[in-house]
C-alpha atoms as a PDB file:
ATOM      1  CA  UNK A   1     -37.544 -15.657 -38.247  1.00  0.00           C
ATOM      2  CA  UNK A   2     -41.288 -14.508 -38.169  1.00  0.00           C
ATOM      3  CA  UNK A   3     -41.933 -11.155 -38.334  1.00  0.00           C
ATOM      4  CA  UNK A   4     -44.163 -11.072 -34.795  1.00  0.00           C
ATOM      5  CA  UNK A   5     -40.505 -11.245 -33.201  1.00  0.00           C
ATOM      6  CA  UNK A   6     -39.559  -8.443 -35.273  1.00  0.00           C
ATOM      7  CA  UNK A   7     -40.563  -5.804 -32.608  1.00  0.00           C
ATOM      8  CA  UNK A   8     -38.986  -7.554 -29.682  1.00  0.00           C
ATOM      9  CA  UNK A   9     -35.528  -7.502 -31.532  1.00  0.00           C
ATOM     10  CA  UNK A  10     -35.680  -3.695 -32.025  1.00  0.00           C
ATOM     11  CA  UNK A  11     -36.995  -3.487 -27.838  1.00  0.00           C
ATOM     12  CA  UNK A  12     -33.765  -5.286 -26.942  1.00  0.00           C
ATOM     13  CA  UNK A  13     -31.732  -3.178 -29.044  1.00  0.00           C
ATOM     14  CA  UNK A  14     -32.872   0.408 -27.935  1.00  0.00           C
ATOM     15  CA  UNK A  15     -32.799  -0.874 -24.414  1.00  0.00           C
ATOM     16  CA  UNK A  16     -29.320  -1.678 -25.283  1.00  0.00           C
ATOM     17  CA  UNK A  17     -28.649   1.493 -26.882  1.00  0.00           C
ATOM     18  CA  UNK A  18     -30.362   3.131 -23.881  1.00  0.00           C
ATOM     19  CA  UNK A  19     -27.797   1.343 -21.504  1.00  0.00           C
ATOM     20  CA  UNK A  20     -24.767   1.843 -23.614  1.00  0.00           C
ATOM     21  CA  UNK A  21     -25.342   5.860 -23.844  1.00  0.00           C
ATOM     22  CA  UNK A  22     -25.185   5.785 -19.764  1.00  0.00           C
ATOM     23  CA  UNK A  23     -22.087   8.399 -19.252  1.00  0.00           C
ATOM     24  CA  UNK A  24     -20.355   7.930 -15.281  1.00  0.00           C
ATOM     25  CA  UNK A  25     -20.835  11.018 -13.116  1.00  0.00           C
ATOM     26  CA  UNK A  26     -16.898  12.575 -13.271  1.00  0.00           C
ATOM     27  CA  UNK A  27     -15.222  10.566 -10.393  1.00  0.00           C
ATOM     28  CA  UNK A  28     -13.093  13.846  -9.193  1.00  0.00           C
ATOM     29  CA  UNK A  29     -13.710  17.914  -9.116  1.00  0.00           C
ATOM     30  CA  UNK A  30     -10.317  19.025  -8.949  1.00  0.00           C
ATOM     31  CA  UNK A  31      -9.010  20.818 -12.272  1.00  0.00           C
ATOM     32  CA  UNK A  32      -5.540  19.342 -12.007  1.00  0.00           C
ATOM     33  CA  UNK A  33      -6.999  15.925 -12.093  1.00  0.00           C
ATOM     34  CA  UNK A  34      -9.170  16.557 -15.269  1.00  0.00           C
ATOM     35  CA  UNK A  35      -8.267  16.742 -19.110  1.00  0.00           C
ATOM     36  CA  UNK A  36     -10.225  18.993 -20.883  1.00  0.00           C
ATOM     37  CA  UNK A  37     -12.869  18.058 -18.251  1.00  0.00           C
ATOM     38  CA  UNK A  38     -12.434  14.325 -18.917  1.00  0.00           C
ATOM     39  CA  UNK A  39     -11.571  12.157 -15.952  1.00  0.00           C
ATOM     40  CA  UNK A  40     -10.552   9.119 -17.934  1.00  0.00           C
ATOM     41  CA  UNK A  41      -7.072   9.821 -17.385  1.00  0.00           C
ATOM     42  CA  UNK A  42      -7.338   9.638 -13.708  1.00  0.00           C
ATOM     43  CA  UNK A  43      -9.615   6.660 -13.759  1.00  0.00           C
ATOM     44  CA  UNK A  44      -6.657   4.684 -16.002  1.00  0.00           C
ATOM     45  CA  UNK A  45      -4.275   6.414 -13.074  1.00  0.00           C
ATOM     46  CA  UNK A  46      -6.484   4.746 -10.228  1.00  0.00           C
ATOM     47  CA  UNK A  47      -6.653   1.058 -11.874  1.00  0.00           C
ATOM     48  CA  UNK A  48      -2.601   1.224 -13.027  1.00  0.00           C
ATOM     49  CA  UNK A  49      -2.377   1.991  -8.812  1.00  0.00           C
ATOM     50  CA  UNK A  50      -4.351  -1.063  -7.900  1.00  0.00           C
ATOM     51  CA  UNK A  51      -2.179  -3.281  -9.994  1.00  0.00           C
ATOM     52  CA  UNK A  52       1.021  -1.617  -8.920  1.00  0.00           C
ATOM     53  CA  UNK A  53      -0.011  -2.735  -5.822  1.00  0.00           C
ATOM     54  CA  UNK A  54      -1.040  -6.051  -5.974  1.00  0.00           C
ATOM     55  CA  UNK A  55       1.837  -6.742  -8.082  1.00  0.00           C
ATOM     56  CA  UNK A  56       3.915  -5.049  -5.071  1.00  0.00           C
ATOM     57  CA  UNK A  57       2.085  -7.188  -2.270  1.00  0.00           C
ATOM     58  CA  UNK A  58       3.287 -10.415  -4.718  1.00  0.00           C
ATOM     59  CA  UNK A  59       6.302  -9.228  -4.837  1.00  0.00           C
ATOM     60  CA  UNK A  60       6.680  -8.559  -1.049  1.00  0.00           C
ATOM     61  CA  UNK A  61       5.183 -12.140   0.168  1.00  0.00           C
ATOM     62  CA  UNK A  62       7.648 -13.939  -2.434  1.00  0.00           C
ATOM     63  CA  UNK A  63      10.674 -12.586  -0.885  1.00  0.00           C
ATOM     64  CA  UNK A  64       9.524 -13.185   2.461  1.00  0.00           C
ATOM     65  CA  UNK A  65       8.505 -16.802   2.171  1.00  0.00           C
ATOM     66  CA  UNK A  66      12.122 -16.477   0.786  1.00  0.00           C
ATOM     67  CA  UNK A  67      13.419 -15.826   4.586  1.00  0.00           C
ATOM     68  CA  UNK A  68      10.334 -17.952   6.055  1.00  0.00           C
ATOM     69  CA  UNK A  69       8.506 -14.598   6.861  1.00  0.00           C
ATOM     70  CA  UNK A  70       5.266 -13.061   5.890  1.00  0.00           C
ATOM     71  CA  UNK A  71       5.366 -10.406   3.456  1.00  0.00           C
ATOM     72  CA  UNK A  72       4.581  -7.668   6.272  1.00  0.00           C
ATOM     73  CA  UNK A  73       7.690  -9.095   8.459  1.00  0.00           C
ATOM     74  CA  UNK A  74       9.584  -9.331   5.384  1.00  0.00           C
ATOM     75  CA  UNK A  75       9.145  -4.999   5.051  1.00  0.00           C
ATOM     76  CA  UNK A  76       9.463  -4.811   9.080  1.00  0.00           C
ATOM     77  CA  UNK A  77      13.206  -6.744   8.642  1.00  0.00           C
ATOM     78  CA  UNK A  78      14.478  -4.695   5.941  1.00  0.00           C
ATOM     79  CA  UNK A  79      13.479  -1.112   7.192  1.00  0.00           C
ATOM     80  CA  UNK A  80      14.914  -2.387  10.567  1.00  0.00           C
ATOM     81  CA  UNK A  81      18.222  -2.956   8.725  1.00  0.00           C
ATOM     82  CA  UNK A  82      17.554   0.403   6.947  1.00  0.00           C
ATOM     83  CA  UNK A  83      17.313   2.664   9.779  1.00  0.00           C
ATOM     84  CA  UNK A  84      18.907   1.039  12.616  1.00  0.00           C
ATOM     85  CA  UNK A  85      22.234   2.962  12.237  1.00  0.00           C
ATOM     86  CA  UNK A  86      24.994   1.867  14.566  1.00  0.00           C
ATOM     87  CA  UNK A  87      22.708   2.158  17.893  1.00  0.00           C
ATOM     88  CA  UNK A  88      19.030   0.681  16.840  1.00  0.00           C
ATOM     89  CA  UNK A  89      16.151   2.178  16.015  1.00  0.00           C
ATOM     90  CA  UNK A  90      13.055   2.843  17.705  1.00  0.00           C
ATOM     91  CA  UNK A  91       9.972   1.115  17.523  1.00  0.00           C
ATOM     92  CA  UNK A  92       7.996   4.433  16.469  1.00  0.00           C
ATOM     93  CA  UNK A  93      10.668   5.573  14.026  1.00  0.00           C
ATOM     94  CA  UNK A  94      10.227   2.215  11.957  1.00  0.00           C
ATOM     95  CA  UNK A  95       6.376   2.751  12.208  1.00  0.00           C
ATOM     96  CA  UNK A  96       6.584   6.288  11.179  1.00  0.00           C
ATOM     97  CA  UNK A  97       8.845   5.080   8.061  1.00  0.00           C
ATOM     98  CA  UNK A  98       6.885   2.720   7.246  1.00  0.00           C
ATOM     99  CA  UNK A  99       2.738   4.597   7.597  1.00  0.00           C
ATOM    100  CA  UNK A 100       1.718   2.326  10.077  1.00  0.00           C
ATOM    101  CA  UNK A 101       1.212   1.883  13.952  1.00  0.00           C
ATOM    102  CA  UNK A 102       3.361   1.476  16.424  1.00  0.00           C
ATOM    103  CA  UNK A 103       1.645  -1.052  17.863  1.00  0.00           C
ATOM    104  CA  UNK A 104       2.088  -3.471  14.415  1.00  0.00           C
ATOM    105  CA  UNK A 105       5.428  -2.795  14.584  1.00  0.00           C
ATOM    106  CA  UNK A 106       6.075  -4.234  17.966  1.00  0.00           C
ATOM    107  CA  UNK A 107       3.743  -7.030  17.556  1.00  0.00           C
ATOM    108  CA  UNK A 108       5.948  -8.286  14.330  1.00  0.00           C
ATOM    109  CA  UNK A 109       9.343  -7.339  15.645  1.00  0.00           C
ATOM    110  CA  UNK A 110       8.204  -9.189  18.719  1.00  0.00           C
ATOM    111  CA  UNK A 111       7.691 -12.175  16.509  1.00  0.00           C
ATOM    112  CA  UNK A 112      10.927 -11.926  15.106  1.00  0.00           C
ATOM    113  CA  UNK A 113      12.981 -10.978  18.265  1.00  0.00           C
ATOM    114  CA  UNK A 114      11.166 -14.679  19.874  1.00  0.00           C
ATOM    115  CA  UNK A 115      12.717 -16.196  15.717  1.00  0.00           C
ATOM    116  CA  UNK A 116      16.174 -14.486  16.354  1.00  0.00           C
ATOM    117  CA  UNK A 117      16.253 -12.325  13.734  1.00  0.00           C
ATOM    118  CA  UNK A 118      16.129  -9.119  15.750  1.00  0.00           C
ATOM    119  CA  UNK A 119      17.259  -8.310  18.979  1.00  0.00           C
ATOM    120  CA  UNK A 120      15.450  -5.235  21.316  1.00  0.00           C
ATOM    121  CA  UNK A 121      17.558  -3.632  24.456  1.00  0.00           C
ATOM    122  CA  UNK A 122      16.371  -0.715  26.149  1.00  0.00           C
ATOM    123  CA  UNK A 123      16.130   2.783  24.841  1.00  0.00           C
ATOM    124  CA  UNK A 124      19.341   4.436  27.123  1.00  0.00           C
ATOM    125  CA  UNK A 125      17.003   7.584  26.533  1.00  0.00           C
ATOM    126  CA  UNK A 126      14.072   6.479  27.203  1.00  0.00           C
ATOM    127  CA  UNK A 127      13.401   3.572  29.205  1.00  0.00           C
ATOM    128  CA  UNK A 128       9.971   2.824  28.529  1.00  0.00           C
ATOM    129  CA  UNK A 129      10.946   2.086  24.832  1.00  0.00           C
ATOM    130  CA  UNK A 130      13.634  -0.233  23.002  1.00  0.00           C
ATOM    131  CA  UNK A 131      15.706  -0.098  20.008  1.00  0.00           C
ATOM    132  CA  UNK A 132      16.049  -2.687  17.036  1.00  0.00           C
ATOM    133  CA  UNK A 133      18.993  -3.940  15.714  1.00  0.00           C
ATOM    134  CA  UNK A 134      19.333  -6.693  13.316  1.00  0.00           C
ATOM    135  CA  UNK A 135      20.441 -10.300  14.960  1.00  0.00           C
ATOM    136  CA  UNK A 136      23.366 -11.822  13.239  1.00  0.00           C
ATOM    137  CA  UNK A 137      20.714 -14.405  12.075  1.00  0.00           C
ATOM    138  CA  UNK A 138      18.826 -11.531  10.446  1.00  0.00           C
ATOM    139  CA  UNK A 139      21.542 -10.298   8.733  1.00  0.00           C
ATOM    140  CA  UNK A 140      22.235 -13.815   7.022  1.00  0.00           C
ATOM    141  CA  UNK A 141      18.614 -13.887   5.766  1.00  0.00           C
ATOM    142  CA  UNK A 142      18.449 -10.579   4.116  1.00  0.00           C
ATOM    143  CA  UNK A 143      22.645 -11.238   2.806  1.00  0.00           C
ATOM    144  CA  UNK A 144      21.358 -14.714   1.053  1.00  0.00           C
ATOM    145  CA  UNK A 145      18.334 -13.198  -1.014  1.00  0.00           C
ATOM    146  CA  UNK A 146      19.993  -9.575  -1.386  1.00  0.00           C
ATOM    147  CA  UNK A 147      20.647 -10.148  -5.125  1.00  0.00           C
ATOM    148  CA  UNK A 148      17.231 -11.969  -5.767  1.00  0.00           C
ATOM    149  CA  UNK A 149      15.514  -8.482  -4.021  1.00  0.00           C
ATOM    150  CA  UNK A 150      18.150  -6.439  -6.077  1.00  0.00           C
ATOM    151  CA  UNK A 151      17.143  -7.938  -9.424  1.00  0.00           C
ATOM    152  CA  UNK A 152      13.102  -7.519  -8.980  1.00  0.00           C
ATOM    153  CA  UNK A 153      13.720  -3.928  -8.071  1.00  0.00           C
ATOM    154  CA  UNK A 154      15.625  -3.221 -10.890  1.00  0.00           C
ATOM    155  CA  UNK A 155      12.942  -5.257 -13.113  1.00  0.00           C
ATOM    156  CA  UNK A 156       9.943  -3.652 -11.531  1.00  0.00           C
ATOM    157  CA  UNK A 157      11.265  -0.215 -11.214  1.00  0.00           C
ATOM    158  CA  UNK A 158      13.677  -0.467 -14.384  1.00  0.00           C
ATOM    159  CA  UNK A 159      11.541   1.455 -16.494  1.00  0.00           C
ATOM    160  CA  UNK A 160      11.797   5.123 -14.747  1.00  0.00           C
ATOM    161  CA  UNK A 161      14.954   7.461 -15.611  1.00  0.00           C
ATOM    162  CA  UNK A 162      16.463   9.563 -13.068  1.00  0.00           C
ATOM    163  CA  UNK A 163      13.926  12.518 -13.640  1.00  0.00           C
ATOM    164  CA  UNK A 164      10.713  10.177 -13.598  1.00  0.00           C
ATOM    165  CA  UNK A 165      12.174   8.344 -10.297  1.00  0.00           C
ATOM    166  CA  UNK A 166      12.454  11.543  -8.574  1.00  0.00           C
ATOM    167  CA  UNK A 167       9.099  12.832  -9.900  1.00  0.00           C
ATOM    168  CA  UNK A 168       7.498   9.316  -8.933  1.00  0.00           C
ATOM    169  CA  UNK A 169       9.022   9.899  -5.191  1.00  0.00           C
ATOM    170  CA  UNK A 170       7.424  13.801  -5.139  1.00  0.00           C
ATOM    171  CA  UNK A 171       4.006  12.295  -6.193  1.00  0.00           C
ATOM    172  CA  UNK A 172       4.116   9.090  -4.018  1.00  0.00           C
ATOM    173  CA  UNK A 173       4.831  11.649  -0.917  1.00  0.00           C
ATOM    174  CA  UNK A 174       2.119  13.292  -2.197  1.00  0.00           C
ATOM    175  CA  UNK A 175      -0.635  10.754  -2.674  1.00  0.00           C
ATOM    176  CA  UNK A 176       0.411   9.006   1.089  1.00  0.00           C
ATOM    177  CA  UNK A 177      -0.758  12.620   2.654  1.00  0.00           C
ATOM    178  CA  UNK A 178      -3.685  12.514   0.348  1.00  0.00           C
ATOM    179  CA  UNK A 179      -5.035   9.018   0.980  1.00  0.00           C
ATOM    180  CA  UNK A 180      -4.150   9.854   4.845  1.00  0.00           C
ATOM    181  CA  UNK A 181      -7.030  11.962   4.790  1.00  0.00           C
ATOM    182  CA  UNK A 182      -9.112   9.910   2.881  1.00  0.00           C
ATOM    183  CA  UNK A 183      -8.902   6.869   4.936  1.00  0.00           C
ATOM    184  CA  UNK A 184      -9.819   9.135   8.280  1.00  0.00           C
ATOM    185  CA  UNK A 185     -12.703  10.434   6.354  1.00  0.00           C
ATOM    186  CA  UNK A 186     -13.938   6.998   5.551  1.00  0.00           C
ATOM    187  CA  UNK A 187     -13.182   6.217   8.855  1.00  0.00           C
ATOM    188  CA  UNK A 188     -15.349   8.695  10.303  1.00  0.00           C
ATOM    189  CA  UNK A 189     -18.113   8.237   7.534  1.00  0.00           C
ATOM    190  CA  UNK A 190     -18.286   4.422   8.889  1.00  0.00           C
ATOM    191  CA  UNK A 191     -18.686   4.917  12.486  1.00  0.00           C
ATOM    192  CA  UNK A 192     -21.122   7.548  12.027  1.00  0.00           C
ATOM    193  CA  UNK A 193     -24.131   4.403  12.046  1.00  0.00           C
ATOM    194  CA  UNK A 194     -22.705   2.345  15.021  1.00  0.00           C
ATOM    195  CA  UNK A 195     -22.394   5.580  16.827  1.00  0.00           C
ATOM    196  CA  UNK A 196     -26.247   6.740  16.189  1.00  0.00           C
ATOM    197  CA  UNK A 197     -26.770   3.644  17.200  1.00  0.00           C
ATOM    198  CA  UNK A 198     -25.606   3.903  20.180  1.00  0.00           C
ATOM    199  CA  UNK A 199     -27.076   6.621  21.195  1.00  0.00           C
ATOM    200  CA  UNK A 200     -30.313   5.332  20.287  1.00  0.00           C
ATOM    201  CA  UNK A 201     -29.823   2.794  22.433  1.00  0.00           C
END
């Protein structure tokens, strides 16, 4: 090595040192959310969430290509069996249940009603809406894979005791409030440009 390239060695290696001593802004305020003023705990929180959930979505589509649904329907079919009781359920109490709209919900159970899976009849109180029951064809799907969905529970969620469990349920009510409001604020954020826009316009 000659000794002219001497002095491009030691650039490349403060730049790298300059680089490496970079130190990310804290990602949250909140004091509850910090130790001692560190917010790498929350940051190892955030990516354990985004692989709970992917892992949850794989989950989800392989037992519903198990019943020759989608992984959505597959959710739709089993809090339909969940809540229907012995009259049905309504189309905004499965939505509610499940933190989405009322209008998904009757777009897949529609799908479902045409497969025979589910069967709608009118709301006796209210006319305007229906209730859900499970078809007898429904029924047989989620009976023939009930074991199969009992045993990935069990192995996914196997881990917590009794006293993480319920403090896992506390937080997850928690964090669906939470990320309610952050979702409308992003929401808001994002149709701020379209709507100066169109008032430019």
């Amino acid at each position: 090595m000659s000794i002219s390239r001497l002095p491009r060695t030691r650039t490349r290696a403060k730049r790298a040192n300059t680089a490496a001593a970079y130190v990310l802004p804290p990602t949250v305020s909140s004091g509850a959310l910090l130790d001692k003023g560190s917010d790498r705990r929350f940051r190892m929180l955030v990516n354990d969430l985004f692989t709970i959930a992917s892992r949850m979505e794989i989950v989800r589509a392989h037992l519903g290509r198990r019943m020759g649904l989608s992984g959505p329907q597959y959710s739709v079919l089993i809090a339909v069996a969940h809540l229907q009781g012995e009259r049905g359920v309504r189309v905004g109490t499965v939505a509610h249940a499940m933190h989405v709209s009322s209008a998904f919900i009757a777009s897949e159970t529609g799908k479902m009603a045409r497969l025979g899976l589910l069967l709608k009849r009118p709301n006796p109180q209210d006319r305007r809406g229906v209730l859900l029951t499970l078809a007898p064809a429904g029924r047989l799907k989620i009976d023939r894979v009930s074991a199969e969905i009992r045993a990935v529970n069990d192995m996914f969620f196997g881990a917590l005791d009794a006293e993480s469990f319920a403090a896992l349920c506390v937080a997850a009510q928690a964090l669906v409030k939470g990320s309610g409001k952050a979702v409308q604020y992003v929401d808001m954020v994002e149709s701020e440009p379209s709507s100066a826009l169109s008032a430019a316009e």
